[in-house]
N, C-alpha and C. Protein backbone atom coordinates (compact mmCIF):
# COMPACT_ATOMS: atom_id res chain seq x y z
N UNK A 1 0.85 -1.19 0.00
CA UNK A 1 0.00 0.00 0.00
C UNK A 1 0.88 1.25 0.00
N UNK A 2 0.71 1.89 -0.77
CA UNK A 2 1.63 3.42 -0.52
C UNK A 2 0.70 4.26 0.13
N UNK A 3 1.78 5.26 0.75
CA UNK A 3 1.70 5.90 1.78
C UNK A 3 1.07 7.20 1.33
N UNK A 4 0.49 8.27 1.27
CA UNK A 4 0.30 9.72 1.04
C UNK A 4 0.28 10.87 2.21
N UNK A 5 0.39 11.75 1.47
CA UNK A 5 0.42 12.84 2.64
C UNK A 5 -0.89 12.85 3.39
N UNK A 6 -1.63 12.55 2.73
CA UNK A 6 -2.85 12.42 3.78
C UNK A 6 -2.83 11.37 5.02
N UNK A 7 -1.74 10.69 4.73
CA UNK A 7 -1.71 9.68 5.69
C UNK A 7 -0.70 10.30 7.10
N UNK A 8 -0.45 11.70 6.69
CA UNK A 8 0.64 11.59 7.87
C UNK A 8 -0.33 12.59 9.02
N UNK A 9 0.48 12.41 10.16
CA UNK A 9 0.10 12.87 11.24
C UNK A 9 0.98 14.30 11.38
N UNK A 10 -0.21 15.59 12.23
CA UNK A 10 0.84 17.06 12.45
C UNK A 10 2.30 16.32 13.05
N UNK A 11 3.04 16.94 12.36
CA UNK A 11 4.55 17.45 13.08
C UNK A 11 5.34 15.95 12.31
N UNK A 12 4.74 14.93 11.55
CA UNK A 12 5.39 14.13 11.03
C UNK A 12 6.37 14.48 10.20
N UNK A 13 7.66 13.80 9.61
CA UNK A 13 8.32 14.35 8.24
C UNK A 13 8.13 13.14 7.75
N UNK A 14 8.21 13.55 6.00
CA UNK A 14 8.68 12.44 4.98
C UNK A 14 8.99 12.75 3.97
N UNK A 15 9.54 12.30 3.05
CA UNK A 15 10.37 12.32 1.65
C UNK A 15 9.38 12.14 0.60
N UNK A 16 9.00 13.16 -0.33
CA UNK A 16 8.35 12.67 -1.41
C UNK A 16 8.55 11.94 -2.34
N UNK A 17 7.52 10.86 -3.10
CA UNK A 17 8.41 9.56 -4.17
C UNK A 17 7.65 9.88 -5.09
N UNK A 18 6.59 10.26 -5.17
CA UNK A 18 6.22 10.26 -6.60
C UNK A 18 4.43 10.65 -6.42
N UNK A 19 3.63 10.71 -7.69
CA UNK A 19 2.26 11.16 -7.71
C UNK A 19 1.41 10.34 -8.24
N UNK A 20 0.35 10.23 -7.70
CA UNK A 20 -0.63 9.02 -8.05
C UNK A 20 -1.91 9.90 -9.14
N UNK A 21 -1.48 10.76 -9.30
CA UNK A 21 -2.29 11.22 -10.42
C UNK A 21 -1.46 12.34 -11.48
N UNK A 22 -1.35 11.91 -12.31
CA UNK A 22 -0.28 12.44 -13.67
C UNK A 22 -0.88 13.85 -13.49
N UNK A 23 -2.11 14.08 -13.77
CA UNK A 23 -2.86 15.52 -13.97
C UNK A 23 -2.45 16.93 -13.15
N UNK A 24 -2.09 16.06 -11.75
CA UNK A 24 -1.94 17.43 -10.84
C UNK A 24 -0.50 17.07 -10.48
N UNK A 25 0.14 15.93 -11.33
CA UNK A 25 1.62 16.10 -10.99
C UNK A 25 2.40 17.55 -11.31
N UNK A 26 2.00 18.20 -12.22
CA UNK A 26 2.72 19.07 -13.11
C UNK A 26 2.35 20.51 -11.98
N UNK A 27 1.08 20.98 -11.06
CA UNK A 27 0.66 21.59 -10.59
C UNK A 27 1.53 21.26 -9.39
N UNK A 28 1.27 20.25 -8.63
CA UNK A 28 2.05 20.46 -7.57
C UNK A 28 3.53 20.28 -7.28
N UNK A 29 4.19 20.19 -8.61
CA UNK A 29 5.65 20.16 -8.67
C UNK A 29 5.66 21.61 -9.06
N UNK A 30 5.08 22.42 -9.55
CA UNK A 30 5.40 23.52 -9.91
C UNK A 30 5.11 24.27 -8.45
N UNK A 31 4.68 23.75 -7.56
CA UNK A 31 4.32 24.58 -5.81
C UNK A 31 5.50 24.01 -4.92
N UNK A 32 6.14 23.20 -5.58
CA UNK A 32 7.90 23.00 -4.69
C UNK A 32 7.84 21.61 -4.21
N UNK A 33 6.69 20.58 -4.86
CA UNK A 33 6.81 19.49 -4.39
C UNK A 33 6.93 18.32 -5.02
N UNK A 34 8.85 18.24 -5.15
CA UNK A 34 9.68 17.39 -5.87
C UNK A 34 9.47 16.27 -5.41
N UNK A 35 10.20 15.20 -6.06
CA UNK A 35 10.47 13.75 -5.56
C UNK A 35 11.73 14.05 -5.24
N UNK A 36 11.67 13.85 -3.66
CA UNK A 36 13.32 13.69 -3.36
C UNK A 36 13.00 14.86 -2.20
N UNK A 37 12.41 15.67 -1.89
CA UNK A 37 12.02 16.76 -1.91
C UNK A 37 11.58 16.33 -0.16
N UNK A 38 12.05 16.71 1.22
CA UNK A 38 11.56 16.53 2.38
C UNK A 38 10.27 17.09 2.76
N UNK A 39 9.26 16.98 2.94
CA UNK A 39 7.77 17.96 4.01
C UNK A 39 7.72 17.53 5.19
N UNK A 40 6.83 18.07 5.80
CA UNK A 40 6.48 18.46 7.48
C UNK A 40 4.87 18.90 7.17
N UNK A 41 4.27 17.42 7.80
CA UNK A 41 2.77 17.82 7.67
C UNK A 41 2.25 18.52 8.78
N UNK A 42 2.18 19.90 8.96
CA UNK A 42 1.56 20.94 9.82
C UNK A 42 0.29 20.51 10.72
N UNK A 43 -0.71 20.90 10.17
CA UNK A 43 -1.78 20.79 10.18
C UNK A 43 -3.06 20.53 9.46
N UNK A 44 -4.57 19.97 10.33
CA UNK A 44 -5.41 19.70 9.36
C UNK A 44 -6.40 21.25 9.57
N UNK A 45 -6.85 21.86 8.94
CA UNK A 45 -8.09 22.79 9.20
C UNK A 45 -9.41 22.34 10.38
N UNK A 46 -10.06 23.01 10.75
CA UNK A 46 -10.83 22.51 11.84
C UNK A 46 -11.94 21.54 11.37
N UNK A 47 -12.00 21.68 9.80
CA UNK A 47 -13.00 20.50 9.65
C UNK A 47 -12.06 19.58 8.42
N UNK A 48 -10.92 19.02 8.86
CA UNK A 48 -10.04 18.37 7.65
C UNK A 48 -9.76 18.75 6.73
N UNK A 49 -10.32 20.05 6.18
CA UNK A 49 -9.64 19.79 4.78
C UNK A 49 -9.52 21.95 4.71
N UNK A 50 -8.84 22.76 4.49
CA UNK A 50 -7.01 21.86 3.64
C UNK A 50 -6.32 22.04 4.73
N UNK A 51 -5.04 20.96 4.41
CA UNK A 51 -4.26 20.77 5.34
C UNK A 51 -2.89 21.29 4.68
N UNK A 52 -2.25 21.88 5.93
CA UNK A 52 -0.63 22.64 5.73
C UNK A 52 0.17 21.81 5.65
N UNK A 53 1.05 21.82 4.79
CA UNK A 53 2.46 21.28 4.67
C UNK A 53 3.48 21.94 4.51
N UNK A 54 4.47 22.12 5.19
CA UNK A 54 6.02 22.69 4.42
C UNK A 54 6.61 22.15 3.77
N UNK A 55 7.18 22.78 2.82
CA UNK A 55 7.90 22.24 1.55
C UNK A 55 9.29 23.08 1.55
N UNK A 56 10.54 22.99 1.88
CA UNK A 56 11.11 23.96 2.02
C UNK A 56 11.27 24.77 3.22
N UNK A 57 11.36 25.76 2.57
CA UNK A 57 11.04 27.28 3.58
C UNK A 57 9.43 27.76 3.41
N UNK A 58 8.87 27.19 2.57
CA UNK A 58 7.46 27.60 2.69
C UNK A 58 6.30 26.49 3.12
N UNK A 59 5.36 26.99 3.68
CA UNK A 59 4.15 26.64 4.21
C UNK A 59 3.32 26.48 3.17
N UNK A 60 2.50 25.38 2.55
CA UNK A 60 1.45 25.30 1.90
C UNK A 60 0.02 24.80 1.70
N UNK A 61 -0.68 25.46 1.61
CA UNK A 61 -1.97 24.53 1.97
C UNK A 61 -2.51 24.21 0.54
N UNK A 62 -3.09 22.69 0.85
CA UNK A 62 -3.62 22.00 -0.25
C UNK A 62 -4.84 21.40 0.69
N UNK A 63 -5.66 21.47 -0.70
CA UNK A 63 -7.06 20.07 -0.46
C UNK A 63 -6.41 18.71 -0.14
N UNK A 64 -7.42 18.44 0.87
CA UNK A 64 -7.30 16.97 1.26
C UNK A 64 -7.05 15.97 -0.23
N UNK A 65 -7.90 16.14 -0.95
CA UNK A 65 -8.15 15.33 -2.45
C UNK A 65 -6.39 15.76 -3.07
N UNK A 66 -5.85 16.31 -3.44
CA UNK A 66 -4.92 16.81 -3.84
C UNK A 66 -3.36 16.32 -3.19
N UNK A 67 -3.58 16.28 -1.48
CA UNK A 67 -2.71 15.67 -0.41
C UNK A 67 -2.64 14.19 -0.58
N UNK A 68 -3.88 13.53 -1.31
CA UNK A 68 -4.03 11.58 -1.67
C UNK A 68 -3.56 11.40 -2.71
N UNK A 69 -2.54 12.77 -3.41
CA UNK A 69 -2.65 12.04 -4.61
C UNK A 69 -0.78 12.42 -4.52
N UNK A 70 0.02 12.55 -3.05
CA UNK A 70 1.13 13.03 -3.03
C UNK A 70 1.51 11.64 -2.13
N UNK A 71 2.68 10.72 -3.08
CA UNK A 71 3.25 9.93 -2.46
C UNK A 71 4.06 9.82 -1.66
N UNK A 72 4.54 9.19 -0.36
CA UNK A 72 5.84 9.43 0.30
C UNK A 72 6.36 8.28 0.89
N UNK A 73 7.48 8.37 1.16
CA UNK A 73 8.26 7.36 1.83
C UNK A 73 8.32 7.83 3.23
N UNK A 74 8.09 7.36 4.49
CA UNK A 74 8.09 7.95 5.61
C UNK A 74 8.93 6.86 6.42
């Protein structure tokens, strides 16, 4: 089973591997989120969805739907 960012818990880290949907690969590599690439899942919003991640030096928030489709190695 692979893992996604939706799967991680606040204050977790993990390494990004790759995208389970070709379509929004190109979108969210262009927002700083490489393969190879470390995050820090922040937080969820008060009703789940969107949830913060750092990428870098920056903070980003994405849809939950969008976070299932970001693979990682943890």
């Amino acid at each position: 089973m692979n893992r996604t960012v939706a799967d991680l818990h606040p204050g977790e880290t993990a390494v990004i591997a790759g995208f389970s949907d070709p379509n929004l690969a190109n979108k969210l590599m262009e927002m700083g989120f490489l393969p190879g690439n470390a995050i820090r899942f922040n937080f969820k919003a008060p009703f789940g969805d969107p949830v913060c991640i750092s990428v870098g030096n920056y903070d980003i928030a994405v849809r939950l739907s969008e976070a299932r489709t970001i693979l990682v190695l943890a």
